[in-house]
Protein backbone atom coordinates (compact mmCIF):
# COMPACT_ATOMS: atom_id res chain seq x y z
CA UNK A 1 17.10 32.98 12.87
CA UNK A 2 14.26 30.72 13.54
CA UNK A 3 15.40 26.75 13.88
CA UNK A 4 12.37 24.80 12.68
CA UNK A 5 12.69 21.19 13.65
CA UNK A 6 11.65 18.36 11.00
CA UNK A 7 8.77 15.71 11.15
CA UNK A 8 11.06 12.85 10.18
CA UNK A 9 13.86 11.51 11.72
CA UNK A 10 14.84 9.53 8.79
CA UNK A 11 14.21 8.79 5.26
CA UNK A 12 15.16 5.72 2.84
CA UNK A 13 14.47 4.78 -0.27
CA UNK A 14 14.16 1.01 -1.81
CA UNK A 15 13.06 -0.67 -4.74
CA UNK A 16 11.26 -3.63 -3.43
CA UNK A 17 10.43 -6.95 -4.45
CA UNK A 18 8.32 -10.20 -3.08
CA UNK A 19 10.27 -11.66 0.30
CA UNK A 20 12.30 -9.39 2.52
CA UNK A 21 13.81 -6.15 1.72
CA UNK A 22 16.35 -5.05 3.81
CA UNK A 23 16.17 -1.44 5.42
CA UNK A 24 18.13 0.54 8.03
CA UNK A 25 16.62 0.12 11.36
CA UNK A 26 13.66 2.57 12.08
CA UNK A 27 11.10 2.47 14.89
CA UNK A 28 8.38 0.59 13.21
CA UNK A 29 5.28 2.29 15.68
CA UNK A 30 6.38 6.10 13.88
CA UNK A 31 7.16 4.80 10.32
CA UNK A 32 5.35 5.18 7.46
CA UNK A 33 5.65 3.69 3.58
CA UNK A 34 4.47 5.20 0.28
CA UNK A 35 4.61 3.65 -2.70
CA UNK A 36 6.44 5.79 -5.19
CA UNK A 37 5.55 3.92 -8.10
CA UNK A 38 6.01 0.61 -9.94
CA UNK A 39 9.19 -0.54 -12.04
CA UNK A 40 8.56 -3.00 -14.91
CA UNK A 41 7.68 -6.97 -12.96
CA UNK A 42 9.97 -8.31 -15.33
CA UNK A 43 12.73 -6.15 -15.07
CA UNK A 44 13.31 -5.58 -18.75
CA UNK A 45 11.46 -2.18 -18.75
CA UNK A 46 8.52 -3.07 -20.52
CA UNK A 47 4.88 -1.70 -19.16
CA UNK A 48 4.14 -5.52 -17.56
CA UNK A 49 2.48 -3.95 -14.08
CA UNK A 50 3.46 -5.36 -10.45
CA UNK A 51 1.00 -6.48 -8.74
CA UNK A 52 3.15 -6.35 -5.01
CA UNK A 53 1.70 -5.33 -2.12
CA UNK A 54 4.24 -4.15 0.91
CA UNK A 55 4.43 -3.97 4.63
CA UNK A 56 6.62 -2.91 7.25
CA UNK A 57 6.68 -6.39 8.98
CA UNK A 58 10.22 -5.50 11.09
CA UNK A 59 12.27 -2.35 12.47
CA UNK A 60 14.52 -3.79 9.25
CA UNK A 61 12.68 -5.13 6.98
CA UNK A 62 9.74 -4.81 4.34
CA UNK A 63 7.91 -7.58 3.39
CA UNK A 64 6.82 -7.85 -0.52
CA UNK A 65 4.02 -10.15 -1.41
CA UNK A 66 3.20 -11.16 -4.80
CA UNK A 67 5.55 -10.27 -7.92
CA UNK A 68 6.84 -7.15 -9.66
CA UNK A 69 8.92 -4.43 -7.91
CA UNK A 70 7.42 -1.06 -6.87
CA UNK A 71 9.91 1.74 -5.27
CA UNK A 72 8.77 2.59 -1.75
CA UNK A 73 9.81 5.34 0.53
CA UNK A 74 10.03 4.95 4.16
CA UNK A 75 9.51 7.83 6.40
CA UNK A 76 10.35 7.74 10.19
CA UNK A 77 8.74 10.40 11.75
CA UNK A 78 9.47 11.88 15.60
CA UNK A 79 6.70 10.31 17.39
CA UNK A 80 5.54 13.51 18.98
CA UNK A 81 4.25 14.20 15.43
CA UNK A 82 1.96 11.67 15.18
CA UNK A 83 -1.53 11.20 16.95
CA UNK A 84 -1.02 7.41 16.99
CA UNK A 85 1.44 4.62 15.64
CA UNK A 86 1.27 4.08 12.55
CA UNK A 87 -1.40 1.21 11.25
CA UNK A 88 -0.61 -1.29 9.03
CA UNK A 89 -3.25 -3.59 7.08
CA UNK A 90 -4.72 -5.20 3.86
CA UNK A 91 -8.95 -4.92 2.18
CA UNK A 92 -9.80 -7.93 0.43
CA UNK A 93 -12.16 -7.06 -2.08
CA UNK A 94 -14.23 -10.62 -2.79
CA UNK A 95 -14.73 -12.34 -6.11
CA UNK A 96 -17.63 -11.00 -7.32
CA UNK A 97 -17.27 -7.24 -5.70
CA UNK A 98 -16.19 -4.15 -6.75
CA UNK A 99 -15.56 -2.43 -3.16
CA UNK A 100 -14.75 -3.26 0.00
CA UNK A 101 -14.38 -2.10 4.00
CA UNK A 102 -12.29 -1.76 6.33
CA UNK A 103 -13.67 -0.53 9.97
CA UNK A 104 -10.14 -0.11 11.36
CA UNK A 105 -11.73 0.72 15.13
CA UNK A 106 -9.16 4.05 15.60
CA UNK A 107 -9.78 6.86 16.52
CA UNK A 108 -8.08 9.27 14.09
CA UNK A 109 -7.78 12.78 14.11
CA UNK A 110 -8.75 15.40 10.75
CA UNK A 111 -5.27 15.09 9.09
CA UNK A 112 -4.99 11.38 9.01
CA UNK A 113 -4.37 9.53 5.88
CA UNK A 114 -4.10 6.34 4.23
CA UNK A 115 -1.10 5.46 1.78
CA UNK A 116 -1.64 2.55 -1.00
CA UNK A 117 1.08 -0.06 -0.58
CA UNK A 118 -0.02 -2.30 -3.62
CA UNK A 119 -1.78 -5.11 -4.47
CA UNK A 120 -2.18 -8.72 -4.52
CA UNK A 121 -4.49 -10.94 -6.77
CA UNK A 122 -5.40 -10.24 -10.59
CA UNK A 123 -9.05 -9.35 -12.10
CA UNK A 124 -7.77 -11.23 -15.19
CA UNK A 125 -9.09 -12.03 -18.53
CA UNK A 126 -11.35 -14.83 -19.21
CA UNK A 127 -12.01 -16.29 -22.80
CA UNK A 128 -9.50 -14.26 -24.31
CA UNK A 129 -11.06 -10.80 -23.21
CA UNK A 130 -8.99 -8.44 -21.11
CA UNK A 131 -9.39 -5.78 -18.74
CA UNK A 132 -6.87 -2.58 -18.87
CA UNK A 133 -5.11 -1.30 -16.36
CA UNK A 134 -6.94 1.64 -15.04
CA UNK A 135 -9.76 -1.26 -14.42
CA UNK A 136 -7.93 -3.27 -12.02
CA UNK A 137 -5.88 -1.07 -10.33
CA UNK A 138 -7.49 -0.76 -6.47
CA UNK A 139 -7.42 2.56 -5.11
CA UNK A 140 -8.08 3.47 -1.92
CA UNK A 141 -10.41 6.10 0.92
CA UNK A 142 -10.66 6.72 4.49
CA UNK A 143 -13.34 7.72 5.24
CA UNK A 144 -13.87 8.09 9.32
CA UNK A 145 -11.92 5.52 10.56
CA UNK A 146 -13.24 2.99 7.01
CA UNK A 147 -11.16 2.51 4.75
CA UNK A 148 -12.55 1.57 1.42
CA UNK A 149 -10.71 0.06 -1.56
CA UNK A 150 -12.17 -0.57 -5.04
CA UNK A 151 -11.76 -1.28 -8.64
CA UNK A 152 -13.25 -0.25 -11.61
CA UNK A 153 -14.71 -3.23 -13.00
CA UNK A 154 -15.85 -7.22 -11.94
CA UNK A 155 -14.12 -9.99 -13.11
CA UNK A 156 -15.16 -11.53 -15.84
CA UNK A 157 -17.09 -15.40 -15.35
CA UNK A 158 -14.88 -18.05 -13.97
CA UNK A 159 -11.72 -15.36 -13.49
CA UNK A 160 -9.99 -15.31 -10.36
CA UNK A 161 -10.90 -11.64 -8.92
CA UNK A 162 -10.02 -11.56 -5.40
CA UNK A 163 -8.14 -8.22 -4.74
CA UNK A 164 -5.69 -7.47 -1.32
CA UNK A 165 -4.81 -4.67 -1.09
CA UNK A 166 -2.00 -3.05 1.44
CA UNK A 167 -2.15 0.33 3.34
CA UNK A 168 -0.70 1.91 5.74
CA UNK A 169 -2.86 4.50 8.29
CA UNK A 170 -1.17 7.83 9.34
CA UNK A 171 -2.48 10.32 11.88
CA UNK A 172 -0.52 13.30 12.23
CA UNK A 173 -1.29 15.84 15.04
């Protein structure tokens, strides 16, 4: 029998909300987040969408920003598995854009990947019109070492629109 070793040396799961979120300690460099989906913001089940963006900030602890709940899983892998620590930022897309770009300055290798952690900010209504869902959700590429997050439509006149959006970088050998 062959013994074939796992990638991970642990994994957690935790619904998450804005200010700290208590985990089991991993080593931060070799851990990775995903977002695994949103729960209701208000917790009474209704479709209300988060708009919380998370980040590993400690060995223990994730750090929500914004409001809503979105259930994360967090993935320690063995470090000889990985190219590189893992890199954690946020893409601000401004008020009046649709995109923006992240030059992260890594070099990564051909199986790296970014993970969407959420999002900060609104591209609300204005005037009593309102944008759906599937326009203001960010999503994210990598493209090189760029990552690139967008939304489907502008804010209307005089609406806030700036969008941060959180990520997390892996680059597995």
């Amino acid at each position: 029998m062959t013994y074939i070793p796992t990638v991970f040396k642990s994994i957690q799961q935790k619904a998450c909300v804005s200010g700290a979120n208590l985990i089991t300690a991993v080593n931060q460099s070799y851990t990775e987040l995903s977002n695994e989906g949103y729960l209701s913001s208000d917790g009474t089940g209704t479709v209300n969408p988060s708009k919380l963006g998370v980040s590993l900030t400690t060995s223990t602890n994730i750090q929500g920003t914004g409001q809503g709940q979105q259930r994360v899983v967090v993935r320690e892998w063995v470090p000889n598995f990985l190219r590189q620590a893992v890199y954690y930022n946020t893409v601000t897309i401004p008020l009046t854009a649709v995109t923006a770009n992240l030059a992260t300055g890594l070099t990564l290798g051909s199986k790296a990947y970014v993970n969407f952690l959420g999002f900060t900010g609104t591209r609300g209504p204005f005037g009593g019109s309102s944008l759906t869902e599937s326009q203001t959700m960010p999503v994210l590429s990598l493209s090189g070492a760029t990552v690139t997050a967008s939304v489907n439509a502008a804010p209307y006149a005089g609406a806030d629109g700036i969008v941060t959006v959180y990520f997390c970088l892996v680059d597995p050998m």
